[in-house]
Every structure is written in C-alpha cells, then in structure tokens.
Protein backbone atom coordinates (compact mmCIF):
# COMPACT_ATOMS: atom_id res chain seq x y z
CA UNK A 1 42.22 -53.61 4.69
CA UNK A 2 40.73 -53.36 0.89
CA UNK A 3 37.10 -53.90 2.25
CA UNK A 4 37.60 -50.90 4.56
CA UNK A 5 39.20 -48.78 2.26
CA UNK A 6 36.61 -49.50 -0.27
CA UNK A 7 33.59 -49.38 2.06
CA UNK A 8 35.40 -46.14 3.32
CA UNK A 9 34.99 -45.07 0.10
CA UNK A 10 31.49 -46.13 -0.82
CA UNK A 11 30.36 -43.78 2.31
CA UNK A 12 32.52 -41.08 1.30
CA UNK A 13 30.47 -41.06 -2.15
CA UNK A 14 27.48 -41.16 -0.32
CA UNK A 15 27.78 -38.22 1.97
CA UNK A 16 29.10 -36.41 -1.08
CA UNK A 17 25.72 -37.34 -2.97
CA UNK A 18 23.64 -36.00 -0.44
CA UNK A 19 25.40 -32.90 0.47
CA UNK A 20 24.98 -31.94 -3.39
CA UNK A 21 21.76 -32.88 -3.37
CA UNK A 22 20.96 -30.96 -0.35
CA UNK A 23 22.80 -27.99 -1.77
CA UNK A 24 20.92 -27.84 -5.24
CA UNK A 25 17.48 -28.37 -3.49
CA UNK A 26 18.38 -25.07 -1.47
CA UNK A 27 19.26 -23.26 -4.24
CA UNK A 28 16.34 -23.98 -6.09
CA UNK A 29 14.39 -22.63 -3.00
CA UNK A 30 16.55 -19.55 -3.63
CA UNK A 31 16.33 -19.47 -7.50
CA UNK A 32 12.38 -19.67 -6.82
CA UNK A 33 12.29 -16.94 -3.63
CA UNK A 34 10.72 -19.66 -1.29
CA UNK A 35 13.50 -18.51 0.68
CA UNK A 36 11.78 -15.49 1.65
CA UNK A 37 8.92 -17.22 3.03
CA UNK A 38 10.77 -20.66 4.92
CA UNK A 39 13.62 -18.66 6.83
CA UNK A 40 13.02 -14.98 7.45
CA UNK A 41 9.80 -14.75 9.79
CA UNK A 42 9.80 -10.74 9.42
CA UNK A 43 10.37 -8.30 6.26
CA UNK A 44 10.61 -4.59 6.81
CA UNK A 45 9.77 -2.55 3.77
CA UNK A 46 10.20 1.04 2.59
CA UNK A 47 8.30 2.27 -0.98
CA UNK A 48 8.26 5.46 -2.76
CA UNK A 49 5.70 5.71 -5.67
CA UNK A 50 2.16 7.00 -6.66
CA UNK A 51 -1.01 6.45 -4.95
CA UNK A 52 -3.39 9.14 -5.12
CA UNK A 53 -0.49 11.19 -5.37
CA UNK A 54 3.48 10.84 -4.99
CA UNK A 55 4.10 9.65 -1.57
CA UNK A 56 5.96 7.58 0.92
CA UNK A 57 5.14 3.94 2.17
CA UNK A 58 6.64 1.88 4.79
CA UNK A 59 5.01 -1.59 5.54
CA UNK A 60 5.96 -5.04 8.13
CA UNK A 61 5.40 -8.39 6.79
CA UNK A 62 4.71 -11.29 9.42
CA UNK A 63 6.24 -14.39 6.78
CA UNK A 64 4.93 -16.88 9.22
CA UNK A 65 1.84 -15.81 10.97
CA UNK A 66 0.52 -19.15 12.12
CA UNK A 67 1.31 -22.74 12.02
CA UNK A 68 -0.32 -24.33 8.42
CA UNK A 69 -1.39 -20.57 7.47
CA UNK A 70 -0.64 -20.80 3.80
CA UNK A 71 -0.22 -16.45 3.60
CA UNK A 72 1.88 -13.80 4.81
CA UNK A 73 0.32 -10.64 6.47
CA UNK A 74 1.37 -7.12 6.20
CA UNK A 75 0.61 -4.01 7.52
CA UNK A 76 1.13 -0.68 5.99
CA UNK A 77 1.14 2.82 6.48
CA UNK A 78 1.69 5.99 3.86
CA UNK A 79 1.66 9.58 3.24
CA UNK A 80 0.69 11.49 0.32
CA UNK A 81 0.74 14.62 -1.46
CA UNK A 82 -2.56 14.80 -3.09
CA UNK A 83 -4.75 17.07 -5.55
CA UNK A 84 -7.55 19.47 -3.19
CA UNK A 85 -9.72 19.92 -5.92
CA UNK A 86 -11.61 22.86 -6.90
CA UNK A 87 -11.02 25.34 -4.62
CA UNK A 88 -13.61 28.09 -5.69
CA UNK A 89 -16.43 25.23 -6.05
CA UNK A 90 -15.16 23.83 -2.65
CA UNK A 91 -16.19 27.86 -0.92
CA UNK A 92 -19.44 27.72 -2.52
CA UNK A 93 -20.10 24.47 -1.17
CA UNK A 94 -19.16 24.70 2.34
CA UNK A 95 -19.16 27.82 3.08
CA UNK A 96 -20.54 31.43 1.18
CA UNK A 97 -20.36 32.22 -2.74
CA UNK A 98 -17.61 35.07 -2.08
CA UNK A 99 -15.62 34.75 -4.83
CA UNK A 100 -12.86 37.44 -3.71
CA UNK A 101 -9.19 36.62 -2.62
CA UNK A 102 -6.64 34.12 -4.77
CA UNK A 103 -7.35 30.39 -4.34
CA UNK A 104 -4.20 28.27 -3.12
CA UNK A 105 -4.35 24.87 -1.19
CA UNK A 106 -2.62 21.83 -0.72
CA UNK A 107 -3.80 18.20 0.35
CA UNK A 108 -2.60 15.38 1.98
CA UNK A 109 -3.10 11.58 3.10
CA UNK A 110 -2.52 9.06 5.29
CA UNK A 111 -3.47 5.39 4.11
CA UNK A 112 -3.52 2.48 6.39
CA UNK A 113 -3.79 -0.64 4.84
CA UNK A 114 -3.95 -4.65 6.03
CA UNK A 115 -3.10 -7.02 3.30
CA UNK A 116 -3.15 -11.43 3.10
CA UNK A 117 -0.20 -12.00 0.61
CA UNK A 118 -0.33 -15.37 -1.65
CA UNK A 119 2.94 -16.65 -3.24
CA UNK A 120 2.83 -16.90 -6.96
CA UNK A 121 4.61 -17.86 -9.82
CA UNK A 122 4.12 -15.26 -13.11
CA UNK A 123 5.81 -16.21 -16.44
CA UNK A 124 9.06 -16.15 -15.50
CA UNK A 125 8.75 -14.03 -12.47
CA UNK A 126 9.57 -16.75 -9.83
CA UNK A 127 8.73 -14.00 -6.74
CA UNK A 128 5.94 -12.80 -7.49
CA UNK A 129 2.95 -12.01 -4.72
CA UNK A 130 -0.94 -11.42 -4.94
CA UNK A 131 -2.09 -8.94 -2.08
CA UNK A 132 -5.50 -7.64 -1.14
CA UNK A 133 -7.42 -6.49 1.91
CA UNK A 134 -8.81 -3.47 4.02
CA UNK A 135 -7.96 0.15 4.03
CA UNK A 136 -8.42 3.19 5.98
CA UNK A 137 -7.20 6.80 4.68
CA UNK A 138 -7.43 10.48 6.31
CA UNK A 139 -7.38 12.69 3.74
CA UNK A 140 -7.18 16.48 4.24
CA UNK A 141 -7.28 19.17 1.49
CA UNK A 142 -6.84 23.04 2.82
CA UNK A 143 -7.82 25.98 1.04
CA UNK A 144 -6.26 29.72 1.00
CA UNK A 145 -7.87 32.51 -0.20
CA UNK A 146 -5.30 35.17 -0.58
CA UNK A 147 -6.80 38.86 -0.04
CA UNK A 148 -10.21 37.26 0.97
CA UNK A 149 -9.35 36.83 4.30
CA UNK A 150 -10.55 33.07 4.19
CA UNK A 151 -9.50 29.39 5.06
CA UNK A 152 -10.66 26.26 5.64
CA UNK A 153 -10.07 22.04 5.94
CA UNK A 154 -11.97 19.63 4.07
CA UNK A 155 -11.77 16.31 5.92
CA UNK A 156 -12.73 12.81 4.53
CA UNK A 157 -11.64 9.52 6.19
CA UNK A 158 -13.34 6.78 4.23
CA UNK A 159 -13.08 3.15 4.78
CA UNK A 160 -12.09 0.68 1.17
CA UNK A 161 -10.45 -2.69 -0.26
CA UNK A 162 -7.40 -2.95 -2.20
CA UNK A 163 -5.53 -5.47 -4.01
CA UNK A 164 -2.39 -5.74 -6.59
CA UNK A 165 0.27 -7.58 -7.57
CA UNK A 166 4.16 -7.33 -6.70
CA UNK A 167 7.55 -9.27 -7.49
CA UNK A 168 10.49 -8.92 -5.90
CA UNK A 169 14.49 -9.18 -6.95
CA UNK A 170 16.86 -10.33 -4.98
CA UNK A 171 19.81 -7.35 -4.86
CA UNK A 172 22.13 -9.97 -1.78
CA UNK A 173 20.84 -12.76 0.70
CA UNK A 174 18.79 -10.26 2.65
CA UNK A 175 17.63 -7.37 0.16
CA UNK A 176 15.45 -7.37 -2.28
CA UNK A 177 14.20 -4.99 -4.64
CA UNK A 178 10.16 -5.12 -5.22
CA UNK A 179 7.97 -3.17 -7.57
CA UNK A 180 4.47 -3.52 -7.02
CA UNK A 181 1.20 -2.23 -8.82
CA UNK A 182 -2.60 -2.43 -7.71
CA UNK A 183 -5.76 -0.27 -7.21
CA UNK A 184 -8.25 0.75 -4.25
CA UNK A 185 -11.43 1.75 -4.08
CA UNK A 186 -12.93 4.01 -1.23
CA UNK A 187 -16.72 3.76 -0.15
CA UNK A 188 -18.22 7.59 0.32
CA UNK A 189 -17.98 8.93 3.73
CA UNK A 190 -19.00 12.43 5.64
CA UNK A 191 -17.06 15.20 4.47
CA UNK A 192 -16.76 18.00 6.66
CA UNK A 193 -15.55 21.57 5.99
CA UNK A 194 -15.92 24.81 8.33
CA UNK A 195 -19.01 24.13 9.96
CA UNK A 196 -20.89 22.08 7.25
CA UNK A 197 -21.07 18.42 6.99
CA UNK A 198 -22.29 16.75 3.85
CA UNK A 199 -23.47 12.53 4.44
CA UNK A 200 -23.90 10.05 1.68
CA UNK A 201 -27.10 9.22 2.81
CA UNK A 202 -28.82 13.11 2.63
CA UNK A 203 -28.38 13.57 6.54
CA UNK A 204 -26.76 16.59 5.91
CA UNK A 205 -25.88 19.49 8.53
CA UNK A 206 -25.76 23.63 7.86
CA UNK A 207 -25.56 22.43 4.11
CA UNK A 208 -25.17 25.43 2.03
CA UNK A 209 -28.11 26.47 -0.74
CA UNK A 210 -28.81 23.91 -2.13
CA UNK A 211 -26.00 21.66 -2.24
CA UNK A 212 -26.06 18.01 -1.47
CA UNK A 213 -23.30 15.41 -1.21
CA UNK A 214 -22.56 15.34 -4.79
CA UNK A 215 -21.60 18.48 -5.63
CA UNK A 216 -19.25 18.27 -1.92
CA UNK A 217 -17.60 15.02 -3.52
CA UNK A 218 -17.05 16.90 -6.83
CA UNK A 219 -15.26 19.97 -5.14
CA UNK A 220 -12.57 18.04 -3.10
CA UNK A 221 -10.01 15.39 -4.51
CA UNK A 222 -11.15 12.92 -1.64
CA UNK A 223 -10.13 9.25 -2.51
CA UNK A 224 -11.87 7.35 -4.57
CA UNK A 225 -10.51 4.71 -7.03
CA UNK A 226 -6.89 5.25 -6.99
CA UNK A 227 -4.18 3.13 -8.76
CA UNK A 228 -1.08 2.63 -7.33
CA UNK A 229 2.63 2.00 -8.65
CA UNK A 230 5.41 1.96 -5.86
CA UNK A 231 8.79 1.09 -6.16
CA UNK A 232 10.76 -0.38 -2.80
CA UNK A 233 13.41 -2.19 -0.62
CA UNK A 234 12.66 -4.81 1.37
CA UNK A 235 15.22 -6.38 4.12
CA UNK A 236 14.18 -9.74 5.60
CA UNK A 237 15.42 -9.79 9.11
C-alpha cells in the first residue's frame, strides 16, 4: 500500500512538472507573439494613417501560406486623399494657356499592394515584422476652373516596390494593436489629361507647345516616393 501511494505520488509530480512546463513554454510563445504566426492561419486588418496623403487601409494576412514557407503574405488595398498639384501649370500643360476662371481640384488614390512579411525581433519589441513587395496605385487629380468654364482629370496608374517595418501589441487573445512605418517608390508612367498623353519615353500624343513629360510630372501630385505611417487593428481569426 506505501509503494502505491508513493509511486502514486511520484506520477502525480510528474504530470504536474510537465503541465507547468508546457504552460510556461506557451506563454513564452505569447510573451514573444509567435502566437500570431503558429495558431491563427488568417489576420484581418484595418489602418488609418498617411501615405501620400491621409487615407484608409484595409489588408488580409495568409499566416500560413505553405507548408515550410518561413513568411506570411498579405494583401492590401487603400484610399487616399491626395495633393493635385499645380492647377494653373497643369492647364498649360494639357490643355490651352487660358488663364481665366478660379482654380479648385481635389485628388485621390487607390494603392494596391502585395507584401512577404518576415518575423523579427527589435530591441525589445518582441512582434515586430519586416514587409516589402509590389504595388499598383490609380491616382486621379481633377481640376475646376471656376468662371472659365473648364475641367479636366489627370490620370496616372504607375507600377512600384515598397517595404517598412511594423510591431504589433497585443490589446486581448485576438486583437492587436500595430503601428507600422515604410516608404514606396513609383516608376514614371503615361499621364493622361483631356486629350493629351505625355510618356516617359518622349512618345508623346497632342502634347501641348512644347511640353514634354517633365514639366506633365511637375504639374500633378502623381506618386512618387511616398512615406508612409499608419496606425491599425488587427483581429486574428
């Protein structure tokens, strides 16, 4: 009866030893957000921020995209208000150098973006993420002029690469809070306004005087290299 009670015992201890040991291994994978990436296959995300202007920016994360694939993968999509440019310049160089009626505008853009996502560790940041990879934007800026009886679109929708960094904070078991800074940088593309269409490469169409693709680019607020500070919520489902 002794030899059970103390071999009863002895297994008790053991079970005991590895249930704690189970339960601090998982919450170091907490304390160090590996969480994130080992149990919740799929993140939803919604940002709010600056990029190119103030905007809006919702994004899916795939946390698990492949068997041994050391990454997540994201995809994103977001709408700005952005800066036309100058809007007198802009009439000269697409369409006529009137110079009557009162200028008013306003732009926008939509940014699509594909990004690989590598966990890091940053000082003491233990959730921290580098992210690059493609993008594609549509940016629009429209022009008014009041009393001259005059408007027009200026449409750009250039290809680029992006990158950045992000952390996240865990605000309950599902929520997190992430802020996340970066840049991209757009290659020049055809810009088109009324019926004239300015090319990179010269290969221009009813260009007006003696305008070229420069001075186009310098009229308009089309992206370029834009940095980018956004501020979000992520729920892991």
């Amino acid at each position: 009866m002794k030899r059970t009670v103390i071999a009863t015992l002895m297994l008790m201890t053991a079970l005991s030893s590895a249930a704690l040991a189970q339960s601090e291994q998982q919450a170091e994978k907490v304390s160090t957000g590996h969480i994130l990436y080992e149990n919740r296959y799929f993140t939803g995300e919604v940002y709010t921020g600056y990029f190119a202007g103030v905007g809006l920016h919702v994004a899916a994360t795939v946390n698990h995209f492949a068997d041994g694939f050391p990454f997540q993968l994201r995809l994103g999509l977001g709408y700005a208000w952005v800066p036309t440019g100058d809007a007198m310049r802009a009439r000269r160089v697409f369409i006529d150098q009137n110079t009557n009626g009162s200028p008013r505008g306003h732009g926008k853009m939509w940014d699509a973006r594909v990004d690989i996502l590598m966990p890091i560790k940053l000082f003491s940041l233990k959730r921290s993420r580098l992210f690059f990879g493609p993008r594609k934007a549509s940016y629009t800026a429209y022009f008014e002029y009041i009393g001259g009886n005059e408007t027009f679109d200026v449409i750009s929708k250039p290809w680029g690469v992006g990158g950045g960094l992000e952390t996240s904070f865990a605000l309950s078991p599902r929520v997190d809070m992430i802020v996340t800074a970066g840049a991209d940088y757009y290659f020049r593309s055809l810009l088109t306004g009324h019926d004239t269409y300015y090319r990179p490469n010269g290969d221009d169409l009813n260009a007006k005087e003696d305008f070229t693709y420069k001075d186009a680019d310098e009229a308009v607020a089309q992206p370029n290299l834009n940095s980018r500070i956004m501020f979000g919520v992520a729920y892991r489902f």
